[in-house]
C-alpha atoms as a PDB file:
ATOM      1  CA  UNK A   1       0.000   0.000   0.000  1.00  0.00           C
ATOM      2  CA  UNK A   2       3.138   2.681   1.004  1.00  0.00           C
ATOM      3  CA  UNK A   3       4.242   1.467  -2.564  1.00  0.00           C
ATOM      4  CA  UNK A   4       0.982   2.244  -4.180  1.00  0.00           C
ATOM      5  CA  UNK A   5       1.106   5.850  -1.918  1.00  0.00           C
ATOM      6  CA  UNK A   6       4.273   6.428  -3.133  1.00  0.00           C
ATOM      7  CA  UNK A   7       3.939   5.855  -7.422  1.00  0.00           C
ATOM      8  CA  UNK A   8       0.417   7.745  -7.217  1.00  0.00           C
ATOM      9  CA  UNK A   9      -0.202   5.864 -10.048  1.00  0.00           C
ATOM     10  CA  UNK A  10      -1.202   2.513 -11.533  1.00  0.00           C
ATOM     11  CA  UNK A  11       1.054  -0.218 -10.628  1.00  0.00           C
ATOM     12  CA  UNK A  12       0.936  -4.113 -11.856  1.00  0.00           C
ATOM     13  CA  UNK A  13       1.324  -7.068  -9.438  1.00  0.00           C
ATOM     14  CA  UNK A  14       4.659  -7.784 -11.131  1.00  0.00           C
ATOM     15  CA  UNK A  15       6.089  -4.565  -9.687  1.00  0.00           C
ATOM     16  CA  UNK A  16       4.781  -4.446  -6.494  1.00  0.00           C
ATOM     17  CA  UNK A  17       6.123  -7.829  -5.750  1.00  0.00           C
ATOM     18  CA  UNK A  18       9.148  -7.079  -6.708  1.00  0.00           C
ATOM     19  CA  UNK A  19       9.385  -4.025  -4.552  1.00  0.00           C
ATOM     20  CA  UNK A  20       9.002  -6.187  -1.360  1.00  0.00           C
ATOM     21  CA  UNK A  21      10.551  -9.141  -2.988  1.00  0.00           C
ATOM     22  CA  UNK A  22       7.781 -11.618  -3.037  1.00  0.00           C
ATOM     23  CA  UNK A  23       5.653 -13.637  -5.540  1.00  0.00           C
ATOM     24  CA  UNK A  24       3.005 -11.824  -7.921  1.00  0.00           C
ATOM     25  CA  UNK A  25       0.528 -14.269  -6.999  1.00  0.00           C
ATOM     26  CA  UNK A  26       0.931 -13.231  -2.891  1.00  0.00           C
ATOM     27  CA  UNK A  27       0.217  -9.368  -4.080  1.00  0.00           C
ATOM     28  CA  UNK A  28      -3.080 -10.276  -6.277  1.00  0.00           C
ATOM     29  CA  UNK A  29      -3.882 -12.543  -3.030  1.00  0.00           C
ATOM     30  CA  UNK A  30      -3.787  -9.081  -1.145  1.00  0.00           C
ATOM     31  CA  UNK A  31      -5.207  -6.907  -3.514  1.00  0.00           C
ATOM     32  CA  UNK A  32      -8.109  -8.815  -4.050  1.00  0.00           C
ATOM     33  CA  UNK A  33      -8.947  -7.909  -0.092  1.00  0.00           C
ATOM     34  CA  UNK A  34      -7.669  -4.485  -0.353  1.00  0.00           C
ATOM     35  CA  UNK A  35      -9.735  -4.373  -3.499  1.00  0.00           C
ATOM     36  CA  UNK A  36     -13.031  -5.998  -1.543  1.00  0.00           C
ATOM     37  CA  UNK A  37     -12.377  -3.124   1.279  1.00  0.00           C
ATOM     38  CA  UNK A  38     -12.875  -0.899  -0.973  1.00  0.00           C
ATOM     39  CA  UNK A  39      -8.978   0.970  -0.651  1.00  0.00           C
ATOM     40  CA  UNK A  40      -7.593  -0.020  -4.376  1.00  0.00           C
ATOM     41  CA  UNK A  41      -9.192   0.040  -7.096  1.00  0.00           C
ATOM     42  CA  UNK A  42      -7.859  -2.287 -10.147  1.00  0.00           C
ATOM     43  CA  UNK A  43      -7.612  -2.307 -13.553  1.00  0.00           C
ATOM     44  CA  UNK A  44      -7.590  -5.816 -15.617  1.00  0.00           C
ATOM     45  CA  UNK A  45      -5.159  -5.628 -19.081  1.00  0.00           C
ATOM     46  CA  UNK A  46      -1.512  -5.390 -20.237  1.00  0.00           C
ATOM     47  CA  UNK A  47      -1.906  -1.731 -19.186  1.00  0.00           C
ATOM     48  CA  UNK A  48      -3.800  -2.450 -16.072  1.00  0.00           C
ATOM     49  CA  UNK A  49      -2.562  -2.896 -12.287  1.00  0.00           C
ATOM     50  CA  UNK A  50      -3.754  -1.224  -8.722  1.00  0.00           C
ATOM     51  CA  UNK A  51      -4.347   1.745  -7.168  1.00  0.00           C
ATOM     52  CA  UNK A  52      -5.497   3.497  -3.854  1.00  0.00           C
ATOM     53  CA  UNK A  53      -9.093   4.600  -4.242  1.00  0.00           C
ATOM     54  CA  UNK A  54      -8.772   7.406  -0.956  1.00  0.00           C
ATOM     55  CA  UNK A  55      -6.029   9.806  -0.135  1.00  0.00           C
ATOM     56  CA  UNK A  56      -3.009   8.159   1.817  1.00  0.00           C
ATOM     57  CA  UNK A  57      -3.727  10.534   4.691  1.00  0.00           C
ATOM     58  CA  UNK A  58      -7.568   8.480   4.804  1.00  0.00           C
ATOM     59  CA  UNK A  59      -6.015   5.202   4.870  1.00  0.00           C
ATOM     60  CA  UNK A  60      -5.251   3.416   8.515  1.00  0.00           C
ATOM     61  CA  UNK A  61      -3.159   0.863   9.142  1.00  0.00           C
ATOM     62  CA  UNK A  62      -5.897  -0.833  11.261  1.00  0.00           C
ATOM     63  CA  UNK A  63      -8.155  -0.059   7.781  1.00  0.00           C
ATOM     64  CA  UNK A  64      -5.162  -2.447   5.586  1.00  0.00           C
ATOM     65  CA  UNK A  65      -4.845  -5.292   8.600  1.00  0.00           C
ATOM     66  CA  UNK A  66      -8.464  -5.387   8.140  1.00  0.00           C
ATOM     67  CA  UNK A  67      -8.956  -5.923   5.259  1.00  0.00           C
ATOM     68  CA  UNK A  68      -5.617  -8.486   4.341  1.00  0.00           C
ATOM     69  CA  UNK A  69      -5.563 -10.281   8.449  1.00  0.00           C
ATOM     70  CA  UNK A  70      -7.395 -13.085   8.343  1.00  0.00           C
ATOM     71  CA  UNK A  71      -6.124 -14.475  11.941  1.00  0.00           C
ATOM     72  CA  UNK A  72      -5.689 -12.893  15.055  1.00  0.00           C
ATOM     73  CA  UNK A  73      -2.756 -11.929  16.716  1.00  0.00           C
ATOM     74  CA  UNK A  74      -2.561 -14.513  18.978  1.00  0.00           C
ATOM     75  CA  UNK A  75      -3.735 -17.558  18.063  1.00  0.00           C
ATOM     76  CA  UNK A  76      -5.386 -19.649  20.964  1.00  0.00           C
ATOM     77  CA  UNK A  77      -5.123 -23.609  20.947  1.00  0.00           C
ATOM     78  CA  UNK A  78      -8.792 -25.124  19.638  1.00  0.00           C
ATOM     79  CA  UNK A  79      -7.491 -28.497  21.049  1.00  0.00           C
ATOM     80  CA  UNK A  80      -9.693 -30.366  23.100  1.00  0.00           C
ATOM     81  CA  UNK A  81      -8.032 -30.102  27.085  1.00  0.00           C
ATOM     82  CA  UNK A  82      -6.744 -33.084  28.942  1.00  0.00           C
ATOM     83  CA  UNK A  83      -9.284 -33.355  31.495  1.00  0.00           C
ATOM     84  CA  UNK A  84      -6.654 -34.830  34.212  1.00  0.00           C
ATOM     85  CA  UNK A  85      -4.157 -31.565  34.012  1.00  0.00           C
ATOM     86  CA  UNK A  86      -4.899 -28.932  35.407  1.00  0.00           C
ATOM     87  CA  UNK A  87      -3.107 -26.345  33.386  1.00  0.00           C
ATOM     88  CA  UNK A  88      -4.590 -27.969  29.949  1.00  0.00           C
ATOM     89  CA  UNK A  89      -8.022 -27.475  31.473  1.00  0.00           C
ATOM     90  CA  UNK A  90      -7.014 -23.606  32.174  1.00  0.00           C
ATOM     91  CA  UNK A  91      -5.272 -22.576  29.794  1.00  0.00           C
ATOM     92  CA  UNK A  92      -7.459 -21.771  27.171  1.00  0.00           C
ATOM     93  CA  UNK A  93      -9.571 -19.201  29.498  1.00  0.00           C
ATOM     94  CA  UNK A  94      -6.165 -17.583  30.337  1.00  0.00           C
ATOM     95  CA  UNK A  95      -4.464 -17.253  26.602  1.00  0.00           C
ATOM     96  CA  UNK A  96      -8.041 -15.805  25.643  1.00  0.00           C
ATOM     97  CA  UNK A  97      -7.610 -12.897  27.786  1.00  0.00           C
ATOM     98  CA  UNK A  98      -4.594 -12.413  26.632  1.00  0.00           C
ATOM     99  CA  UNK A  99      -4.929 -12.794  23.383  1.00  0.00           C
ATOM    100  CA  UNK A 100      -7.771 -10.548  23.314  1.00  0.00           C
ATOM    101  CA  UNK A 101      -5.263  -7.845  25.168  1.00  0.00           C
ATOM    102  CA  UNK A 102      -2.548  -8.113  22.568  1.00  0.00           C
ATOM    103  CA  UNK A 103      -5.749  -7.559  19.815  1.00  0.00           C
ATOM    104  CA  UNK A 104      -6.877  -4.351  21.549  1.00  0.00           C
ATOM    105  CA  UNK A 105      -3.586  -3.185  21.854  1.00  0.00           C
ATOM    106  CA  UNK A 106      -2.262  -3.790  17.983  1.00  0.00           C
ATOM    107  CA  UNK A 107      -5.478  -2.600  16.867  1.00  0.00           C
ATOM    108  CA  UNK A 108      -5.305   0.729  18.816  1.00  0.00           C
ATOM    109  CA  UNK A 109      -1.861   1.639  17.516  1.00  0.00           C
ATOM    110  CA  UNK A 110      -2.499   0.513  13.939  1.00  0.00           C
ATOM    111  CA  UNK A 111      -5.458   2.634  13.759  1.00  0.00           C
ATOM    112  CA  UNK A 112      -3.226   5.884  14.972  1.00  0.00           C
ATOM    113  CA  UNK A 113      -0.737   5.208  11.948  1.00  0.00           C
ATOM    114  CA  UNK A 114      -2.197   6.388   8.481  1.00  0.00           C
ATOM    115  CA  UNK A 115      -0.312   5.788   4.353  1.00  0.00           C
ATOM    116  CA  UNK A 116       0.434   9.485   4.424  1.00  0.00           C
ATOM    117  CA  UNK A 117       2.678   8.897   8.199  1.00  0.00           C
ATOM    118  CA  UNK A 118       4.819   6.278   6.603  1.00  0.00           C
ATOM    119  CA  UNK A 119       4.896   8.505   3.112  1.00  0.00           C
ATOM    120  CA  UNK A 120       6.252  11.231   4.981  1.00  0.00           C
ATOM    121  CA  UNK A 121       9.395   8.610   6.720  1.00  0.00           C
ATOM    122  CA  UNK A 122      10.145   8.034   2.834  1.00  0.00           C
ATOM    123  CA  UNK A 123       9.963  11.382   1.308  1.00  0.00           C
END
């Protein structure tokens, strides 16, 4: 997205995977739930690619996670306990709080931090 924020422009999978050195086919993954968001817009053809359909100064970081996290933070065990241990049978109750904590907290900060912040440590 700080790639996209930065070209103000159109720009294909191929070259925003190359600017954070991963596959094409991870970057449509992400568009495609940037695009479903409703932050990019994109543009099918040899000519076409993606681009950011608000301001960078509009844009969140909590608005991106959204729309591209698909699991929490902190992932809690689904496991079925151990009936005979104790800390199997508590554990669960205990990682949910915190897990829950570490949520809050992430989400809070990320939604403080816009496109046009991280522009501006570029530029």
């Amino acid at each position: 997205m700080t790639a996209l924020a930065f070209s103000e422009g159109l720009m294909d999978s191929r070259t925003l995977a190359a600017s954070v050195n991963t596959n094409p086919v991870v970057i449509r993954r992400l568009v495609r739930g940037l695009r479903q968001a409703k932050l990019v817009e994109t543009y099918a053809g040899k000519h076409g690619g993606a681009q950011l359909r608000r301001k960078p100064r509009e844009i969140s970081l909590l608005d991106i996670y959204d729309a591209v996290q698909r699991r929490p933070v902190i992932a809690i065990n689904e496991r079925k306990a151990w009936k005979h241990c104790a800390v199997s049978c508590h554990m669960k109750g205990i990682m949910s709080s915190v897990a829950d904590g570490a949520e809050q907290a992430v989400r809070a900060h990320l939604r403080g931090i816009t496109l046009k912040q991280l522009l501006r440590q570029i530029c």
